[in-house]
PDB file of N, CA and C in Angstrom:
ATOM      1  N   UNK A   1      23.713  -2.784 -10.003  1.00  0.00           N
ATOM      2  CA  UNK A   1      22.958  -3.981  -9.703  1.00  0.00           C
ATOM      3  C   UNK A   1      23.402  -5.085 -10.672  1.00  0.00           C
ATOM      4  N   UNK A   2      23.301  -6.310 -10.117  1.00  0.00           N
ATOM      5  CA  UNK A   2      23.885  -7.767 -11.212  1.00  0.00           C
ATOM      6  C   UNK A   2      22.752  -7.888 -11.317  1.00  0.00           C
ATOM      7  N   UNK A   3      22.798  -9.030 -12.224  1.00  0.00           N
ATOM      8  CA  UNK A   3      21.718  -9.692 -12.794  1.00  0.00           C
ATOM      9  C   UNK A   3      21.322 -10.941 -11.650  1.00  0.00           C
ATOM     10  N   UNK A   4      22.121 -11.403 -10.732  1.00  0.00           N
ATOM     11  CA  UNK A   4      21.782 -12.348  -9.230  1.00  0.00           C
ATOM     12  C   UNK A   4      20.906 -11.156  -8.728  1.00  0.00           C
ATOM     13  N   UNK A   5      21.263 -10.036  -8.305  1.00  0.00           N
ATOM     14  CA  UNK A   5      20.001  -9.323  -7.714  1.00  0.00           C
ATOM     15  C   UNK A   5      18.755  -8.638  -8.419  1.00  0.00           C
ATOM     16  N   UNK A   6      19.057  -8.590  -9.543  1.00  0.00           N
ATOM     17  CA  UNK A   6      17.870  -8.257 -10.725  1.00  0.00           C
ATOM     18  C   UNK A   6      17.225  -9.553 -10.604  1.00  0.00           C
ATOM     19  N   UNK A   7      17.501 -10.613 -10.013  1.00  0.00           N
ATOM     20  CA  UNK A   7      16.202 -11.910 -10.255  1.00  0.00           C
ATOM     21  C   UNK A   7      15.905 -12.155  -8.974  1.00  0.00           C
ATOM     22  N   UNK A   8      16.557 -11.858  -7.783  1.00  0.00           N
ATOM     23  CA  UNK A   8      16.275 -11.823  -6.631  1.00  0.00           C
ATOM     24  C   UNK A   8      14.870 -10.705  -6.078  1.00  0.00           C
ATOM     25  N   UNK A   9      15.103  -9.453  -6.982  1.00  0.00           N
ATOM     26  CA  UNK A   9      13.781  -8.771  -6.493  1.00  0.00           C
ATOM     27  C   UNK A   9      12.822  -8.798  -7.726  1.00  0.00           C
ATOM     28  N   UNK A  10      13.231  -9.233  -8.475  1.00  0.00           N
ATOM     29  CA  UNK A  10      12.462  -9.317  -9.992  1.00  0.00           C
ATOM     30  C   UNK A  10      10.541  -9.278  -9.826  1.00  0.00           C
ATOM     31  N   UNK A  11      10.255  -9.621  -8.514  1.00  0.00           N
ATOM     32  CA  UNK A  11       8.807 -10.050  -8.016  1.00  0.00           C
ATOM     33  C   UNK A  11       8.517  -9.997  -7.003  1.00  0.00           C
ATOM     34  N   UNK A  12       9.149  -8.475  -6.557  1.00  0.00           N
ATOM     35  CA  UNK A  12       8.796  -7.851  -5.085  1.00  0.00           C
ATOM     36  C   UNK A  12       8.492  -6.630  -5.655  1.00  0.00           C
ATOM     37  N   UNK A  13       7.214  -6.230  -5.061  1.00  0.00           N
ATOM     38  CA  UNK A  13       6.597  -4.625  -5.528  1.00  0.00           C
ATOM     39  C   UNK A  13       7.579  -3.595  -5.113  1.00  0.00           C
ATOM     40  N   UNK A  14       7.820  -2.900  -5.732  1.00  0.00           N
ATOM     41  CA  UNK A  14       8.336  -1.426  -5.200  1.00  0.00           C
ATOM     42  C   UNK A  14       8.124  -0.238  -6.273  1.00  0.00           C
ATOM     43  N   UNK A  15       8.735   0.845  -5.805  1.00  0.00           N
ATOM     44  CA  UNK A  15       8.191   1.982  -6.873  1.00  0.00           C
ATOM     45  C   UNK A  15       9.622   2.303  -8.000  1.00  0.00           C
ATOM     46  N   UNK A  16       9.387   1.930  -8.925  1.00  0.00           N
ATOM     47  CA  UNK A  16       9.861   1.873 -10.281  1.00  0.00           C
ATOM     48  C   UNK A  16       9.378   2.729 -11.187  1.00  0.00           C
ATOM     49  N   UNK A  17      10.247   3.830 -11.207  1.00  0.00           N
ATOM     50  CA  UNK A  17       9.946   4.751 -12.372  1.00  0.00           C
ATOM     51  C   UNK A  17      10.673   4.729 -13.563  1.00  0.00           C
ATOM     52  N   UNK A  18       9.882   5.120 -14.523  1.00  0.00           N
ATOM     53  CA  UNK A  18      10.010   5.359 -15.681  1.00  0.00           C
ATOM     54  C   UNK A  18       9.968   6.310 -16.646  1.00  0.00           C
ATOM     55  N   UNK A  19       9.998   6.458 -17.821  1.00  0.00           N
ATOM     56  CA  UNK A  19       9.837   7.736 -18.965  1.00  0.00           C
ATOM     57  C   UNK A  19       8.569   8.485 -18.765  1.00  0.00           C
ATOM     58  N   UNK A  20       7.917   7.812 -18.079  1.00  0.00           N
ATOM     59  CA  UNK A  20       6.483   7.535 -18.079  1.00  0.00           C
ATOM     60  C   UNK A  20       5.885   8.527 -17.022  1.00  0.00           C
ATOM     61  N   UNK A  21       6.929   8.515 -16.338  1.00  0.00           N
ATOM     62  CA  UNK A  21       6.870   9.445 -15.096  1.00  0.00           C
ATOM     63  C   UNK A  21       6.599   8.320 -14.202  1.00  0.00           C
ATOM     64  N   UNK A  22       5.335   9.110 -12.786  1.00  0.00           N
ATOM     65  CA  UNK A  22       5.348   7.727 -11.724  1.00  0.00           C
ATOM     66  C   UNK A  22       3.994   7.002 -11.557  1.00  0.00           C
ATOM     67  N   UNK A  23       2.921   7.298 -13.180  1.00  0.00           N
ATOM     68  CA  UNK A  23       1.692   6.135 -12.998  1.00  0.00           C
ATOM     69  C   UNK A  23       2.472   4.819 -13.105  1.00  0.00           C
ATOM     70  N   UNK A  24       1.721   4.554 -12.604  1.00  0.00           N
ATOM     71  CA  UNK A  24       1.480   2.822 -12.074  1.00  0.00           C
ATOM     72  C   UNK A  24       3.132   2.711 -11.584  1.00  0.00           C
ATOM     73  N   UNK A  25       3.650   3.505 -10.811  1.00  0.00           N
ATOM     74  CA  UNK A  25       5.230   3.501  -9.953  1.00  0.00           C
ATOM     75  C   UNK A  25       5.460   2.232  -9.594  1.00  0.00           C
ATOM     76  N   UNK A  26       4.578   1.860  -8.805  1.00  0.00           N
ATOM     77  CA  UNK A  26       4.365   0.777  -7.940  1.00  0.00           C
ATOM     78  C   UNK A  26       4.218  -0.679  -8.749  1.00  0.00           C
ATOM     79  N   UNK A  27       5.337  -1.312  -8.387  1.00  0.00           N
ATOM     80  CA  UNK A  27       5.156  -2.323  -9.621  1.00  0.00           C
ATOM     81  C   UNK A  27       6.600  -3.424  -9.620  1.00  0.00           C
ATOM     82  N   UNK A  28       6.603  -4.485  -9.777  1.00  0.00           N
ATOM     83  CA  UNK A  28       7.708  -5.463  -9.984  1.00  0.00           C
ATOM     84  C   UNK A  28       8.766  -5.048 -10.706  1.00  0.00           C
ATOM     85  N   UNK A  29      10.006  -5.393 -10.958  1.00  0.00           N
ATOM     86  CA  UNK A  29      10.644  -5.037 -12.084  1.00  0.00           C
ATOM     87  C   UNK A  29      10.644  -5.989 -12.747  1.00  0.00           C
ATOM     88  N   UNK A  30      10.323  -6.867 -13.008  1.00  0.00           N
ATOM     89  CA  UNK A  30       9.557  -8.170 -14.123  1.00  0.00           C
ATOM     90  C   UNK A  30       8.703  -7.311 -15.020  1.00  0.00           C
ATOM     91  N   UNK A  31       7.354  -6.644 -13.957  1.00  0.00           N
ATOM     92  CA  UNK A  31       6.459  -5.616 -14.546  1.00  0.00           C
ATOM     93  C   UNK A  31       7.038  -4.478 -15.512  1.00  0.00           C
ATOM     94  N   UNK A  32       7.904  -3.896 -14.768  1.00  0.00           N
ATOM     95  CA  UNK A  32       8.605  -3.005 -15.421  1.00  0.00           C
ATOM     96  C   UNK A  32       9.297  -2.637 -16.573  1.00  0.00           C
ATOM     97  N   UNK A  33      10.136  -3.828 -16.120  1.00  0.00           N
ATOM     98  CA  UNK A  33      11.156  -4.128 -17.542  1.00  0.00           C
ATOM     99  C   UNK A  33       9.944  -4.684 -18.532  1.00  0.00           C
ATOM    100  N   UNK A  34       8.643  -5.101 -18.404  1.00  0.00           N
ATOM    101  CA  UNK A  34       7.947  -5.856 -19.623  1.00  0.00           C
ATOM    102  C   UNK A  34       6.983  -3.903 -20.223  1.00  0.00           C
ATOM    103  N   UNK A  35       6.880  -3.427 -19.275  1.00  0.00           N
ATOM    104  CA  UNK A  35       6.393  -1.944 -19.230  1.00  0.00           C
ATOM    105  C   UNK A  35       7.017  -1.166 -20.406  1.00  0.00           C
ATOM    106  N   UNK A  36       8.511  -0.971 -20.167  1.00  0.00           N
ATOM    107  CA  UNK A  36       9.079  -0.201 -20.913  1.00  0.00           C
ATOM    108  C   UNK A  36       9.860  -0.782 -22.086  1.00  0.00           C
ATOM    109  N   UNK A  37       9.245  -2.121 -22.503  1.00  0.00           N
ATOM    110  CA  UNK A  37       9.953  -2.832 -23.739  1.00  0.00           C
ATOM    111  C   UNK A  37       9.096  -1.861 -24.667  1.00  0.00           C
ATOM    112  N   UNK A  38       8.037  -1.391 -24.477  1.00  0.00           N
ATOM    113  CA  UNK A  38       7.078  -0.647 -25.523  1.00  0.00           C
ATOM    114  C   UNK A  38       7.156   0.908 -26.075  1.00  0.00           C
ATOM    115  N   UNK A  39       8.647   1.144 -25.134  1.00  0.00           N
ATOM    116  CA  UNK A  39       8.796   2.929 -25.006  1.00  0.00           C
ATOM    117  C   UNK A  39       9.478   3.183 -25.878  1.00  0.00           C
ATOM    118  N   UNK A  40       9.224   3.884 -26.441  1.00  0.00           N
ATOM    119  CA  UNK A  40      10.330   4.644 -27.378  1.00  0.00           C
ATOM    120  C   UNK A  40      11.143   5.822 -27.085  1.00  0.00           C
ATOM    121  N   UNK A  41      11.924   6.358 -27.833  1.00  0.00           N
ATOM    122  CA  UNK A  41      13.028   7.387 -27.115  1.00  0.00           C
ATOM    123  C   UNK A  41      13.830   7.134 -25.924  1.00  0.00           C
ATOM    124  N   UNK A  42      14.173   7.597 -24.904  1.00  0.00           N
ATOM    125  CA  UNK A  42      14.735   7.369 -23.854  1.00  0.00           C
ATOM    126  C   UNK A  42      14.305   6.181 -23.071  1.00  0.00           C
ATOM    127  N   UNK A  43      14.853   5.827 -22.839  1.00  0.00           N
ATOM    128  CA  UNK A  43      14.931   4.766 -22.204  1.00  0.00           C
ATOM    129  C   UNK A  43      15.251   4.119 -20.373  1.00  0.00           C
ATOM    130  N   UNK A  44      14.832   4.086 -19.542  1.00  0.00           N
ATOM    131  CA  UNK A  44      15.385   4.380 -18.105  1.00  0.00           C
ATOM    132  C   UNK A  44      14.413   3.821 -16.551  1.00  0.00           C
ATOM    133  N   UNK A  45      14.706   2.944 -16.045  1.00  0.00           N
ATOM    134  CA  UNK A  45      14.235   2.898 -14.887  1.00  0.00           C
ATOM    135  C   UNK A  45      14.415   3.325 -13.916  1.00  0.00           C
ATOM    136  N   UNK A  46      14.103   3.976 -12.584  1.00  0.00           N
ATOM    137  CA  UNK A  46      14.992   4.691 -11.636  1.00  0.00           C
ATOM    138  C   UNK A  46      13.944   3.885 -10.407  1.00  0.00           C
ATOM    139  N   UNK A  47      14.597   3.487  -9.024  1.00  0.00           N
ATOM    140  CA  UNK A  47      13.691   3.453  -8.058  1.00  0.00           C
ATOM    141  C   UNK A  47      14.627   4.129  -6.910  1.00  0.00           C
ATOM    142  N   UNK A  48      13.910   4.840  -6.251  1.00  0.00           N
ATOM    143  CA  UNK A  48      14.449   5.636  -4.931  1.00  0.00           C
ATOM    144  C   UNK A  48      14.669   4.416  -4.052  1.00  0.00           C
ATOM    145  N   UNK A  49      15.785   5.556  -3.242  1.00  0.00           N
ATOM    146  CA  UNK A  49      16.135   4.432  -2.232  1.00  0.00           C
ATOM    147  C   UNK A  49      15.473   4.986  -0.959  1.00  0.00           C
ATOM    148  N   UNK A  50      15.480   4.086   0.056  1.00  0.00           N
ATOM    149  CA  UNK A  50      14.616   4.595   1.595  1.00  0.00           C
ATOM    150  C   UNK A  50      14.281   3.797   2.188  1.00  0.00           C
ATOM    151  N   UNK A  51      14.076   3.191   3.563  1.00  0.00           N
ATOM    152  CA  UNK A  51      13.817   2.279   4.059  1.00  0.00           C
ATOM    153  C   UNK A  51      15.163   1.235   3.971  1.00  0.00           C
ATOM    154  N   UNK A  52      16.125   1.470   3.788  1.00  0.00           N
ATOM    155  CA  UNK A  52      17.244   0.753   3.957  1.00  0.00           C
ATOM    156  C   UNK A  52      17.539   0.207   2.764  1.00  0.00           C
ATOM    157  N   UNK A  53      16.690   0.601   1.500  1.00  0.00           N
ATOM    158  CA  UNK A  53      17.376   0.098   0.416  1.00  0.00           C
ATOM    159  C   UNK A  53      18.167   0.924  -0.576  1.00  0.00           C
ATOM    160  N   UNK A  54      19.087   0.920  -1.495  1.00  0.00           N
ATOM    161  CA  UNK A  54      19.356   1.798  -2.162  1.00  0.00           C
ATOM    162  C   UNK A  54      18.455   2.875  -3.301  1.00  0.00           C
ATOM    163  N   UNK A  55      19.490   3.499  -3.712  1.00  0.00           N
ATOM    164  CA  UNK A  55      18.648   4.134  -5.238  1.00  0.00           C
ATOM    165  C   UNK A  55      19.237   3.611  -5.977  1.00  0.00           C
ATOM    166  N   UNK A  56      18.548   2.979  -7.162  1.00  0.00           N
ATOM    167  CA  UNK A  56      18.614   2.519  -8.344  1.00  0.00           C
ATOM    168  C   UNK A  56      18.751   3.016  -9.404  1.00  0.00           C
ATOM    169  N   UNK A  57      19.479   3.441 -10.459  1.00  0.00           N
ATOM    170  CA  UNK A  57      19.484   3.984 -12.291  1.00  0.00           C
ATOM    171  C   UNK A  57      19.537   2.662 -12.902  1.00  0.00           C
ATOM    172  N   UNK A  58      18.734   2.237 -13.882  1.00  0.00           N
ATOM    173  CA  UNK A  58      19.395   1.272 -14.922  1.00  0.00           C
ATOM    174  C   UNK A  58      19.023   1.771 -16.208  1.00  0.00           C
ATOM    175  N   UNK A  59      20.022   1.816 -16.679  1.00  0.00           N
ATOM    176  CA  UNK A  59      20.095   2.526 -18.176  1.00  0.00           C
ATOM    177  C   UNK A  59      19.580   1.652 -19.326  1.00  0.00           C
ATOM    178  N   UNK A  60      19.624   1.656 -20.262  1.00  0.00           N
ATOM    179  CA  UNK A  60      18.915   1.183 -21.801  1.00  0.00           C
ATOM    180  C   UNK A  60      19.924  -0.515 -21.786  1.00  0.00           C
ATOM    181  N   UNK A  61      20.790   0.192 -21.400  1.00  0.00           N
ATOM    182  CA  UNK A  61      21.867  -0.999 -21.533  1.00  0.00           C
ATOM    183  C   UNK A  61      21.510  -2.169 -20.260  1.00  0.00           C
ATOM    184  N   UNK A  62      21.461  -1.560 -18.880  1.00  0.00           N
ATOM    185  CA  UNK A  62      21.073  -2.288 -17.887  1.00  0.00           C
ATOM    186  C   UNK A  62      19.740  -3.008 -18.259  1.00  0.00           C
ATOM    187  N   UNK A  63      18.953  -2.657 -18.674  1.00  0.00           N
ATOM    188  CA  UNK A  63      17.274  -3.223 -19.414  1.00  0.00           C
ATOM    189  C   UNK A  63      17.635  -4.094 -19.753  1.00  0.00           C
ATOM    190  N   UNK A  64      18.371  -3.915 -20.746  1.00  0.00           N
ATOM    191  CA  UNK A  64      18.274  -4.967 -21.979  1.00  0.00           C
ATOM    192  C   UNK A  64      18.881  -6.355 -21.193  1.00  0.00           C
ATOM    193  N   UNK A  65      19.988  -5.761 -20.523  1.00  0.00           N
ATOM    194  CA  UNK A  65      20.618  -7.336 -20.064  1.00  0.00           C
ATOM    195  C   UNK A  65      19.596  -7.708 -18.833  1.00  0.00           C
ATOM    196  N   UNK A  66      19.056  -6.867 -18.062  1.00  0.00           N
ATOM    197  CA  UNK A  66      17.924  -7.745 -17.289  1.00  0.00           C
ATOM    198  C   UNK A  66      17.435  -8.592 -17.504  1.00  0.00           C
ATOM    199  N   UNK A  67      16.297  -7.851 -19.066  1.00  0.00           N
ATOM    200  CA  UNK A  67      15.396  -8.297 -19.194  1.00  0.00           C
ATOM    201  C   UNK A  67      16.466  -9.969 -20.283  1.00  0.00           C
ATOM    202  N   UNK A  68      16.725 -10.030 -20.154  1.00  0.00           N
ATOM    203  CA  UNK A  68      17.859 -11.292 -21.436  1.00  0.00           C
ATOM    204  C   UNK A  68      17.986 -12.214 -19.930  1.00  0.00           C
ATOM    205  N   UNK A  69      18.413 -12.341 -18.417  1.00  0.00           N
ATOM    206  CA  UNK A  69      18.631 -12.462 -17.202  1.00  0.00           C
ATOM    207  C   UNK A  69      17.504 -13.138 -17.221  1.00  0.00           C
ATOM    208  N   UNK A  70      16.337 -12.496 -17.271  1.00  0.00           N
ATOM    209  CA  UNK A  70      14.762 -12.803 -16.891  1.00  0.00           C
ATOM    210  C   UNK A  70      14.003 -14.054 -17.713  1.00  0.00           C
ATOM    211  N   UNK A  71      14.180 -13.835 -18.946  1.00  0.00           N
ATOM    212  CA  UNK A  71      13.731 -14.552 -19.900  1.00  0.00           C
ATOM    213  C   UNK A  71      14.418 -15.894 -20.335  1.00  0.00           C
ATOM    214  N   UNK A  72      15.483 -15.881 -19.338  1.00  0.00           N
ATOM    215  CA  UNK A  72      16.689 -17.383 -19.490  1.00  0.00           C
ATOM    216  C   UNK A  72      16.221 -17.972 -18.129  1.00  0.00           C
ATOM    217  N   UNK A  73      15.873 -17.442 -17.383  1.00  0.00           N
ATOM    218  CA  UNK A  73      15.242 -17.924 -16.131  1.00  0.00           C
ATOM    219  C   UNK A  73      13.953 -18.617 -16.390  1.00  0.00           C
ATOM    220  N   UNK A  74      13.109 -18.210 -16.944  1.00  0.00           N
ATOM    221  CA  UNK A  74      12.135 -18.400 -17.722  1.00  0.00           C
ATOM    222  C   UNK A  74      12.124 -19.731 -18.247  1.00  0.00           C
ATOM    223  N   UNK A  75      13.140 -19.684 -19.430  1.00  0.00           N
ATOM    224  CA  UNK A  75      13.604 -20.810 -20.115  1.00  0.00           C
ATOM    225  C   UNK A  75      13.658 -22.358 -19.440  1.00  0.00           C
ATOM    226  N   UNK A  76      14.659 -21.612 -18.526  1.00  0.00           N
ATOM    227  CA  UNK A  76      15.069 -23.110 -17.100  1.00  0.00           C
ATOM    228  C   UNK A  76      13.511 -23.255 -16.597  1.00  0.00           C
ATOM    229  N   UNK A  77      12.826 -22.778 -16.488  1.00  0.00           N
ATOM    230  CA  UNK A  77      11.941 -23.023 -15.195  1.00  0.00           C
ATOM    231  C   UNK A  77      11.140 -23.476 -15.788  1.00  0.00           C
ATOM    232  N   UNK A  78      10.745 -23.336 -17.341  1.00  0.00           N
ATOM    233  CA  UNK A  78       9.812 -24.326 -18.214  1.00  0.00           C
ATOM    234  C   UNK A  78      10.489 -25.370 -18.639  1.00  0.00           C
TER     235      UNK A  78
END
């Protein structure tokens, strides 16, 4: 996934898992990525694919540049 489609669904619900397992699955990846800034150890989002969309991994590394994607968007829009 780029960071054009990390801001494209950034604020569409879907199920987004985490370290966390799958409470509160259901959730933005705005939500998400702000979710697991607080986790410690492993690090990892996963969302299944189905309904015509893919499956997703984003690793510690993928996070970080999201969430950096997200917060420059942010920037512009204030």
């Amino acid at each position: 996934m780029t960071e054009a489609e990390a801001l494209e669904i950034a604020d569409t619900p879907d199920w987004w898992m985490g370290p966390d397992g799958a409470r509160d699955a259901m959730r933005t990846l705005r939500a998400a990525l702000g979710d697991i800034a607080t986790h410690t150890g492993r690090v990892f989002l996963f969302r299944p694919g189905g309904f015509g969309a893919p499956a997703v991994w984003l690793s510690a590394e993928d996070i970080e540049r999201f969430r950096a994607a997200l917060e420059t968007e942010a920037e512009r829009a204030a």
